[in-house]
C-alpha atoms as a PDB file:
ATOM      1  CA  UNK A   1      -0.491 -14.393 -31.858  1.00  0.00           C
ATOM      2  CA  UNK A   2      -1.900 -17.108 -29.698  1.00  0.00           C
ATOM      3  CA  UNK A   3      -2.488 -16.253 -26.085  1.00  0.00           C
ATOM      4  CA  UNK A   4      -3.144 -18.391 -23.365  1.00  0.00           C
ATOM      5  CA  UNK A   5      -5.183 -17.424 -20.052  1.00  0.00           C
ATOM      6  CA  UNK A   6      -4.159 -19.002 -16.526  1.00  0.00           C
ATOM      7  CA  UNK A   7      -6.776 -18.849 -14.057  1.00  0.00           C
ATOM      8  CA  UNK A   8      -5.792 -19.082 -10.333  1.00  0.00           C
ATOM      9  CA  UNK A   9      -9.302 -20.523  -8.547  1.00  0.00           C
ATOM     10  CA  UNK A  10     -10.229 -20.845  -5.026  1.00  0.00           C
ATOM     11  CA  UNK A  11     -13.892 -20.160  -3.616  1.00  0.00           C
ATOM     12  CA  UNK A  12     -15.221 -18.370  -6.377  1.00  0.00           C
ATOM     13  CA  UNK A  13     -18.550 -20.186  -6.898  1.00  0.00           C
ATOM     14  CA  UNK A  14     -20.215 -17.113  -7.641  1.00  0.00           C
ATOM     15  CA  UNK A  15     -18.466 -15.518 -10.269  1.00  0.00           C
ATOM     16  CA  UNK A  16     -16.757 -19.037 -11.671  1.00  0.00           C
ATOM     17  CA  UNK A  17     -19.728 -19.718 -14.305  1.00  0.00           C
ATOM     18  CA  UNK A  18     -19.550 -16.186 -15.523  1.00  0.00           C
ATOM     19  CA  UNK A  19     -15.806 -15.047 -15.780  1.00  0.00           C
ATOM     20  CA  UNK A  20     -15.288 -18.864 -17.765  1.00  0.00           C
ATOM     21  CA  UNK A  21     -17.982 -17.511 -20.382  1.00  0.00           C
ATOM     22  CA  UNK A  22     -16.961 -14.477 -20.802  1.00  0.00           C
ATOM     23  CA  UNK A  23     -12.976 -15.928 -21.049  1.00  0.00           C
ATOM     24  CA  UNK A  24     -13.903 -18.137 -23.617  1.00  0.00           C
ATOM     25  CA  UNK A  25     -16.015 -15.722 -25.697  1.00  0.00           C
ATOM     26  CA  UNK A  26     -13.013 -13.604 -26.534  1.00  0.00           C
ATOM     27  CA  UNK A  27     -11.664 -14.925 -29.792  1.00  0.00           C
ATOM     28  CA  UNK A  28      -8.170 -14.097 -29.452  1.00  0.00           C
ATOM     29  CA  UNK A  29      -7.698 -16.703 -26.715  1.00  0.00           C
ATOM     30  CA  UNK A  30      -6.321 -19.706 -26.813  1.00  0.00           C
ATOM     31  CA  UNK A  31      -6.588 -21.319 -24.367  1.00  0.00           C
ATOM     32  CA  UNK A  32      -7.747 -20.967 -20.699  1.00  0.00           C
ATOM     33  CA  UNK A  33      -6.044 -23.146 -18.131  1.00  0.00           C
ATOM     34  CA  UNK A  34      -7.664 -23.099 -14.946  1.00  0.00           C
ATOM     35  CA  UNK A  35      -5.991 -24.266 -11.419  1.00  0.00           C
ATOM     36  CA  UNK A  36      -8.468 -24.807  -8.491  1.00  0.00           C
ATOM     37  CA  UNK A  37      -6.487 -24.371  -5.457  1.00  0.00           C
ATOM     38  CA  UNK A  38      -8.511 -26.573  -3.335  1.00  0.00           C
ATOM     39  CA  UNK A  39     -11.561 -24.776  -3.405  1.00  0.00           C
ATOM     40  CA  UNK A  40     -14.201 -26.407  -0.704  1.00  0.00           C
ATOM     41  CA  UNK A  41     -17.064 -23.763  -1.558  1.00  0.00           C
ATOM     42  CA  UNK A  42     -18.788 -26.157  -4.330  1.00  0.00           C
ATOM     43  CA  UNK A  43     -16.356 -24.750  -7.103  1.00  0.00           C
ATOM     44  CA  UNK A  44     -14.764 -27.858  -7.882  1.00  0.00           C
ATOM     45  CA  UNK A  45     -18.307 -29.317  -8.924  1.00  0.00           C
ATOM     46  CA  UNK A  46     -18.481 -26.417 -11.074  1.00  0.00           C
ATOM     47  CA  UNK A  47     -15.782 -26.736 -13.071  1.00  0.00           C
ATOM     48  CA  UNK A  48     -16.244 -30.887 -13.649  1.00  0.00           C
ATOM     49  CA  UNK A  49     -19.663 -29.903 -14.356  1.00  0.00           C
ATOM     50  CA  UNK A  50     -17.524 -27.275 -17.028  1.00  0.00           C
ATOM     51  CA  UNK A  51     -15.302 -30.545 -18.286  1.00  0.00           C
ATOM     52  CA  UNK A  52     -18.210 -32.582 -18.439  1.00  0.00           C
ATOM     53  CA  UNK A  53     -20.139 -30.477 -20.461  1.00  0.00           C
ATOM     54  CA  UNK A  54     -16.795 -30.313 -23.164  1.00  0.00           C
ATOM     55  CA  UNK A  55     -18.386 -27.605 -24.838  1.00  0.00           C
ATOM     56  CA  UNK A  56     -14.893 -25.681 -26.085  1.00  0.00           C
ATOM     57  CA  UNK A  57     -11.586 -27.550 -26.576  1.00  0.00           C
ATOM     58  CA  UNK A  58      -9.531 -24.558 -25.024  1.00  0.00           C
ATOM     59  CA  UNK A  59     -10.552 -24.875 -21.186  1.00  0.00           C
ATOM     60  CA  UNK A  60      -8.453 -26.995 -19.671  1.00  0.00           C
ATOM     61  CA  UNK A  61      -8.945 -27.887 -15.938  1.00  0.00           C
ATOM     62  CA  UNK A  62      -6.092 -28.641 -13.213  1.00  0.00           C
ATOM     63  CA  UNK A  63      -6.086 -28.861  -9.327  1.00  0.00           C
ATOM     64  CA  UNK A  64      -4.670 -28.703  -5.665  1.00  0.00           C
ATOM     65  CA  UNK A  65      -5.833 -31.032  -3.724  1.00  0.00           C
ATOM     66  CA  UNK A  66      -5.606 -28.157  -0.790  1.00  0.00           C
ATOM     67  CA  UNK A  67      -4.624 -24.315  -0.853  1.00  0.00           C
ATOM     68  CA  UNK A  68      -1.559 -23.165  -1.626  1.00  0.00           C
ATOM     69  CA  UNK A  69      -1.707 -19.821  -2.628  1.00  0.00           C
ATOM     70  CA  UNK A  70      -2.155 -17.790  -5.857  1.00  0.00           C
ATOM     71  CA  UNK A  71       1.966 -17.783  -6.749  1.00  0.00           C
ATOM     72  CA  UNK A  72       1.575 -21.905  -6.821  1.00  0.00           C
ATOM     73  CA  UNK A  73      -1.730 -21.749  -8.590  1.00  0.00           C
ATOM     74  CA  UNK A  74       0.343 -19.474 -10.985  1.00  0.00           C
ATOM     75  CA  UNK A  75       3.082 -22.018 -11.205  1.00  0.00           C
ATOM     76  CA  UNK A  76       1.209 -24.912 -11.797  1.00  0.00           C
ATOM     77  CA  UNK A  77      -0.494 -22.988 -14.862  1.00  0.00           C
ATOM     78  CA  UNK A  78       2.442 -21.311 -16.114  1.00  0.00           C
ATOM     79  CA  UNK A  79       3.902 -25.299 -16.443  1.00  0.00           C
ATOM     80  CA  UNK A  80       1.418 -25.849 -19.034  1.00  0.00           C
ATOM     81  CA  UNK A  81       0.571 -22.838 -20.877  1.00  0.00           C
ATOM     82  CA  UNK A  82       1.731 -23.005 -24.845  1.00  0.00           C
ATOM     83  CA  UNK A  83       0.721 -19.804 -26.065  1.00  0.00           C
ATOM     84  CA  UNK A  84       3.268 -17.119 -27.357  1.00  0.00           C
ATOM     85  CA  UNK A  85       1.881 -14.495 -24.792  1.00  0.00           C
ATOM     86  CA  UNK A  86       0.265 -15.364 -21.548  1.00  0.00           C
ATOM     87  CA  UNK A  87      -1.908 -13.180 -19.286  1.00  0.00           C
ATOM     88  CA  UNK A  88      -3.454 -13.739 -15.343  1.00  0.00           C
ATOM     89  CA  UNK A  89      -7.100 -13.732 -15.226  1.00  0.00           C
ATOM     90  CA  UNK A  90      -8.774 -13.671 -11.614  1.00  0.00           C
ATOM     91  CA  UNK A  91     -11.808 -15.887 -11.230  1.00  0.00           C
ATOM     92  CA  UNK A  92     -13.874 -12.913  -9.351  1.00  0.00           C
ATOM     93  CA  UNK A  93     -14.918 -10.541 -12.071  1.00  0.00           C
ATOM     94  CA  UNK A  94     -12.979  -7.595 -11.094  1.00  0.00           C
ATOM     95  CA  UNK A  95     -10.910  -7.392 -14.365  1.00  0.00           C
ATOM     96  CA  UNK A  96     -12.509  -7.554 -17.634  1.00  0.00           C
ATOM     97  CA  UNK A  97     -11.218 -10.061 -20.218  1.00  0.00           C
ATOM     98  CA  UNK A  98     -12.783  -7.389 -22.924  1.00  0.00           C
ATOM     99  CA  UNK A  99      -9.082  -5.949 -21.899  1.00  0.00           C
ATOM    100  CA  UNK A 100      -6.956  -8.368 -23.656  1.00  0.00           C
ATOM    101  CA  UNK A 101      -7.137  -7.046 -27.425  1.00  0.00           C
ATOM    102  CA  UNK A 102      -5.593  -4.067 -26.441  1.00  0.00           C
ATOM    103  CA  UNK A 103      -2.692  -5.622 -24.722  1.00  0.00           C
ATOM    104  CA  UNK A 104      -2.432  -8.264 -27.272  1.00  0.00           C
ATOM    105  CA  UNK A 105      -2.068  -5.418 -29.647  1.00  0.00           C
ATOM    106  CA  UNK A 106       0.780  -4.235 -28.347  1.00  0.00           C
ATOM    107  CA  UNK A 107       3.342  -7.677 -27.761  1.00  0.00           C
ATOM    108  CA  UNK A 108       1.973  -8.441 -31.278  1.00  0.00           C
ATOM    109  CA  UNK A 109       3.167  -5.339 -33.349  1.00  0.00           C
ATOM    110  CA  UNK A 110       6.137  -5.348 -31.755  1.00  0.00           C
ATOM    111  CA  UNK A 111       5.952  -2.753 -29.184  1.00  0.00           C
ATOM    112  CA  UNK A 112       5.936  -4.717 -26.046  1.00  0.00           C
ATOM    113  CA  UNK A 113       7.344  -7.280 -23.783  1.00  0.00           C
ATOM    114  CA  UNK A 114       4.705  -7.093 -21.251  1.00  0.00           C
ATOM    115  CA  UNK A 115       1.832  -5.224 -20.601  1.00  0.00           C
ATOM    116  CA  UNK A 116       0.243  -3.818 -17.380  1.00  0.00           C
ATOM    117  CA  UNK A 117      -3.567  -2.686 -17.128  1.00  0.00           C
ATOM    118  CA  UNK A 118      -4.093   0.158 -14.897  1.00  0.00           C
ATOM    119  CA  UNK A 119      -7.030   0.594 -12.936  1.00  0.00           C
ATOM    120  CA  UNK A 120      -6.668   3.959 -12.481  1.00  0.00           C
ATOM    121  CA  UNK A 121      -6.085   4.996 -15.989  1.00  0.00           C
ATOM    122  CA  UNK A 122      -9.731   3.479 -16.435  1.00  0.00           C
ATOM    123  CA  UNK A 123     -13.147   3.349 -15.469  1.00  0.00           C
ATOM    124  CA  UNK A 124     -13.519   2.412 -12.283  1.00  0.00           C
ATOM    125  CA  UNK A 125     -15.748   0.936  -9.289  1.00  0.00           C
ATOM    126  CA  UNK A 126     -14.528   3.325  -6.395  1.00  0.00           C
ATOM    127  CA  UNK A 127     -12.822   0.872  -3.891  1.00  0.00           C
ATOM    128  CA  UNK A 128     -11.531   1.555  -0.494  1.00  0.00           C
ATOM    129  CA  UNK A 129      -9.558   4.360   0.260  1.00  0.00           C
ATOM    130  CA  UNK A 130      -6.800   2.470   2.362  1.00  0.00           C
ATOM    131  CA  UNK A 131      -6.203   0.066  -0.832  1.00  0.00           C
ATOM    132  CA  UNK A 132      -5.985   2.972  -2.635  1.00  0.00           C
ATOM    133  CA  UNK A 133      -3.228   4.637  -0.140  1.00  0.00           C
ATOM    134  CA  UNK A 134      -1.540   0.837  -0.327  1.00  0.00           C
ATOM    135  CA  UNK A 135      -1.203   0.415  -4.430  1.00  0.00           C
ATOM    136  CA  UNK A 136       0.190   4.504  -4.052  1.00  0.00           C
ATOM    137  CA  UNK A 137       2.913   3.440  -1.619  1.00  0.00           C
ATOM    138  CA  UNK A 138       3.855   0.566  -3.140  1.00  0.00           C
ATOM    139  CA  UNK A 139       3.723   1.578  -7.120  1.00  0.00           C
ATOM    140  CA  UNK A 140       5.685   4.414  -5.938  1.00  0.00           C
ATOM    141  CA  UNK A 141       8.184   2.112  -4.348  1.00  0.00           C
ATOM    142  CA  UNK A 142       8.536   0.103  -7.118  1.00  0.00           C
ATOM    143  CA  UNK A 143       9.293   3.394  -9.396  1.00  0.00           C
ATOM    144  CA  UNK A 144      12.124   4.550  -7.081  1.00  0.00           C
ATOM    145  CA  UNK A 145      13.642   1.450  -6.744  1.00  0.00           C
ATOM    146  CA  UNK A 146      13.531   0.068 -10.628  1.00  0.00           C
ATOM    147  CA  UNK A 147      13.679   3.536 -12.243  1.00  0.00           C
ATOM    148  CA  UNK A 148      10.452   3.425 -13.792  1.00  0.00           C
ATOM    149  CA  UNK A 149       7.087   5.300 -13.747  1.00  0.00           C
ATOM    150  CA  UNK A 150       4.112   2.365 -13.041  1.00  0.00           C
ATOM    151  CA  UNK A 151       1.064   4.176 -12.056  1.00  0.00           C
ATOM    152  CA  UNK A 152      -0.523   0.769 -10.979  1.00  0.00           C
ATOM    153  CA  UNK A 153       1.890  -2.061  -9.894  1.00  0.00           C
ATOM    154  CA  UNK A 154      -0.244  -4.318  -8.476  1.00  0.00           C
ATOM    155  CA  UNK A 155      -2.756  -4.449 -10.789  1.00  0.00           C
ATOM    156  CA  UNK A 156      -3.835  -8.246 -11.666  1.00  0.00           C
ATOM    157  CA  UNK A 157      -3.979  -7.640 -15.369  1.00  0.00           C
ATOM    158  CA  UNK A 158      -0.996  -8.627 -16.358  1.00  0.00           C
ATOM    159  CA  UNK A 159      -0.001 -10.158 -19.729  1.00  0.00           C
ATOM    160  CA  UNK A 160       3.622 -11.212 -21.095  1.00  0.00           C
ATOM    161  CA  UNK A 161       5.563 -12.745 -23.615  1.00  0.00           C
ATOM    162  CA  UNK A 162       5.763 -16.843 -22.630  1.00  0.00           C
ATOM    163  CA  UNK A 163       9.761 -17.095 -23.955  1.00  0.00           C
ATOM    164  CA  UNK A 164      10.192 -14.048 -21.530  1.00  0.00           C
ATOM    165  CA  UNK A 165       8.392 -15.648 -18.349  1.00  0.00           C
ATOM    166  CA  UNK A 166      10.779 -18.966 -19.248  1.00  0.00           C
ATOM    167  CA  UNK A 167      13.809 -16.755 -18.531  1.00  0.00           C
ATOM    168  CA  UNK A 168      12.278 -15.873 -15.048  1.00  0.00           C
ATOM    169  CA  UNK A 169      12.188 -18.375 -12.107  1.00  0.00           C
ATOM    170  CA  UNK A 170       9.058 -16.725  -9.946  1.00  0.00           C
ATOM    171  CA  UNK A 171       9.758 -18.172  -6.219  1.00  0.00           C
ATOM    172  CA  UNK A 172       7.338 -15.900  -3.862  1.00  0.00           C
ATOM    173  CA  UNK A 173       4.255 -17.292  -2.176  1.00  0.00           C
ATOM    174  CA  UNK A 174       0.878 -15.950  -2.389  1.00  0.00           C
ATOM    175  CA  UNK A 175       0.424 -12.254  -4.104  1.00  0.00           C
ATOM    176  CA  UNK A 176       3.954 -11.286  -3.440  1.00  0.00           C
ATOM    177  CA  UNK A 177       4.721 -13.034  -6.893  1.00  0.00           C
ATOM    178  CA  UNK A 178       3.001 -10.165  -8.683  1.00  0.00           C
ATOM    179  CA  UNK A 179       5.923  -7.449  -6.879  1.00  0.00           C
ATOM    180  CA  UNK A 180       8.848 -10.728  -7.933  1.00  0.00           C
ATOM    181  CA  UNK A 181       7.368 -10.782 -11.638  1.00  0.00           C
ATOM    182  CA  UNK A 182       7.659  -7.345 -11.947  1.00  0.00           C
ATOM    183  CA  UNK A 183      11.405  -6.657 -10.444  1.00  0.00           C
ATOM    184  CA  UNK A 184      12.451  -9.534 -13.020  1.00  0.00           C
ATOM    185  CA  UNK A 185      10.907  -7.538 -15.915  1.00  0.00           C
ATOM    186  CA  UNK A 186      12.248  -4.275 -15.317  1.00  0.00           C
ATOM    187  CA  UNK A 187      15.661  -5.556 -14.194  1.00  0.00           C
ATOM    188  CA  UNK A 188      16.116  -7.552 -17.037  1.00  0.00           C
ATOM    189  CA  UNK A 189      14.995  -4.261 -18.991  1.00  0.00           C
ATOM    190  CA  UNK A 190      11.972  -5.324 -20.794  1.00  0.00           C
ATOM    191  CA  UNK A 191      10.026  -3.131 -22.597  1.00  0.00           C
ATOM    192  CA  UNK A 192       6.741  -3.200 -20.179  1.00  0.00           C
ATOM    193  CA  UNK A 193       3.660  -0.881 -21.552  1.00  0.00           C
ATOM    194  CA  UNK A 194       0.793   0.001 -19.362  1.00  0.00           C
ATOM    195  CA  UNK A 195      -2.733   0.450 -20.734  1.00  0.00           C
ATOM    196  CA  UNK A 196      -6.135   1.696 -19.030  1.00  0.00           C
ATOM    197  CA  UNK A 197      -8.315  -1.208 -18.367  1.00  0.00           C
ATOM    198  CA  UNK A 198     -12.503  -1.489 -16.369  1.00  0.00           C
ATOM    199  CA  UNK A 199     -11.935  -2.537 -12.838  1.00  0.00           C
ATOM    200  CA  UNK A 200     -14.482  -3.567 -10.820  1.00  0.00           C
ATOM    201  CA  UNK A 201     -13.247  -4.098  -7.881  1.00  0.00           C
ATOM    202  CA  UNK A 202     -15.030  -5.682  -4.632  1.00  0.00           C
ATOM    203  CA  UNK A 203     -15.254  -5.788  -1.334  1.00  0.00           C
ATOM    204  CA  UNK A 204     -14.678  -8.551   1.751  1.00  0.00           C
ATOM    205  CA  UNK A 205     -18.245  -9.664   2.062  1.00  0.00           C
ATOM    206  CA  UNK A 206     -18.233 -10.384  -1.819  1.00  0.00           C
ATOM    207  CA  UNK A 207     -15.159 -12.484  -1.490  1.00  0.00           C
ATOM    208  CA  UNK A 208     -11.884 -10.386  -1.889  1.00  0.00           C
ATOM    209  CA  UNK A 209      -9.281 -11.637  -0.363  1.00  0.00           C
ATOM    210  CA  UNK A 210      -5.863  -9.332  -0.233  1.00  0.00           C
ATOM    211  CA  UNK A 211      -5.050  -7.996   2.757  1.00  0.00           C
ATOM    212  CA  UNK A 212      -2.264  -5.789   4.635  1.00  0.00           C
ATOM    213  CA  UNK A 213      -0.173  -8.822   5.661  1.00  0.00           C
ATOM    214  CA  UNK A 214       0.102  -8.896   1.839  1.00  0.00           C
ATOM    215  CA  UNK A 215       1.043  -5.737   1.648  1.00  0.00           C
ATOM    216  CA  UNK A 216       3.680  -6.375   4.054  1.00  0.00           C
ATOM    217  CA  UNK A 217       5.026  -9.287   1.772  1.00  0.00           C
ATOM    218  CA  UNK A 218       4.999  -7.462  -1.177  1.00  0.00           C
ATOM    219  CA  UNK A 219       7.046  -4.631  -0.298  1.00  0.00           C
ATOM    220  CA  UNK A 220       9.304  -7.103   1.178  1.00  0.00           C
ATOM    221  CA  UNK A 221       9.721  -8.966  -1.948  1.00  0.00           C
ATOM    222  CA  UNK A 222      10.641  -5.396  -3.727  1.00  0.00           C
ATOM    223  CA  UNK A 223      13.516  -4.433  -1.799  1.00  0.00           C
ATOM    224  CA  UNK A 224      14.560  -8.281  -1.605  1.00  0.00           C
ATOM    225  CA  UNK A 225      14.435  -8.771  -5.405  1.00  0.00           C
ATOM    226  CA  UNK A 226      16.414  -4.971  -5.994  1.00  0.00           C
ATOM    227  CA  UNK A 227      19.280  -6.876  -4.275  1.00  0.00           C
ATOM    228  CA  UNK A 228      19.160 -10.292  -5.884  1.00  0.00           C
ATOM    229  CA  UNK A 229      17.813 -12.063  -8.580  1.00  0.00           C
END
């Protein structure tokens, strides 16, 4: 089952070199489409240094001339993917690309729609206690209003079924898309699987960039998308 990766990029010099190796040494991708959002940190010479360098036909490079968000970086991938499944991959090295067999595993024999990875049904790097207290509140949320039992909603390993995600129209700005893409899954009842996945997760002066005014937006976008489509 072919699966393509979509890469949302912006400032990640650091990690950029390393989470495109590792992508493209797993052998049940693809291809890996890339979208720098504007970066203006020296990762757009990175990745023409990647194109220039042609070394595997998968990568494929696209970009925003400025920043506009992770949702539009989504969208702009999600335009061109062609695999059968498709899965986010963040550029900073917090989720582990290792993870995709055992999702893959899962759409391909039949058992799933989507599938989640759960950073807290895996190892670990301990991470801040008031991030923890947010992905509670707001998994929780999402189980009472959907019905459902997510122990990690906002993780950002998330993989699904491409003729599924071409039934959904995803309309939310920045991270909020993640709470929108989920709503449309379990409304439209498909069969989502979660599975524990290696997180390691960072903090601000290494470049992460959620915050609460996210957290704001996404519990916004649950209740909104409970009422409408």
């Amino acid at each position: 089952m072919t699966l393509s990766v979509i890469m949302p990029v912006y400032n990640e010099r650091a990690t950029i070199d390393r989470i495109l190796t590792r992508v493209l040494a797993m052998a049940c991708v693809s291809e890996l489409i890339v979208v720098d959002d504007g970066s203006t940190d020296g990762t757009a010479a990175a990745l023409e240094a990647w194109e220039q360098r042609a070394q595997d036909s998968r990568l494929r490079i696209l970009r925003h001339a400025r920043n506009r968000g992770k949702a539009e970086a989504m969208r702009t991938a999600l335009k061109e993917a062609r695999g059968a499944v498709v899965v986010v991959q963040d550029a900073d090295l917090e989720y582990h690309p290792e993870d995709y067999p055992a999702g893959l595993r899962l759409i391909s024999d039949g058992y799933a729609d989507a599938v989640y990875g759960s950073r807290f049904l895996g190892p670990h790097r301990v991470f801040y206690v008031i991030h923890y207290a947010a992905n509670k509140f707001l998994t929780l949320l999402t189980n009472l209003l959907y019905d459902t039992t997510l122990s990690d909603m906002t993780s950002g390993y998330k993989m699904v079924k491409r003729d599924v995600l071409q039934t959904i129209r995803l309309r939310s700005k920045a991270f909020a898309i993640e709470a929108e893409l989920t709503a449309k899954l379990l409304k439209r009842h498909c069969r989502l699987y979660e599975i524990p996945i290696t997180y390691t997760g960072r903090g601000y002066e290494e470049g992460k960039k959620i915050t609460w005014v996210d957290g704001i937006h996404i519990t916004l976008a649950l209740v909104k998308f409970r009422l409408m489509d």
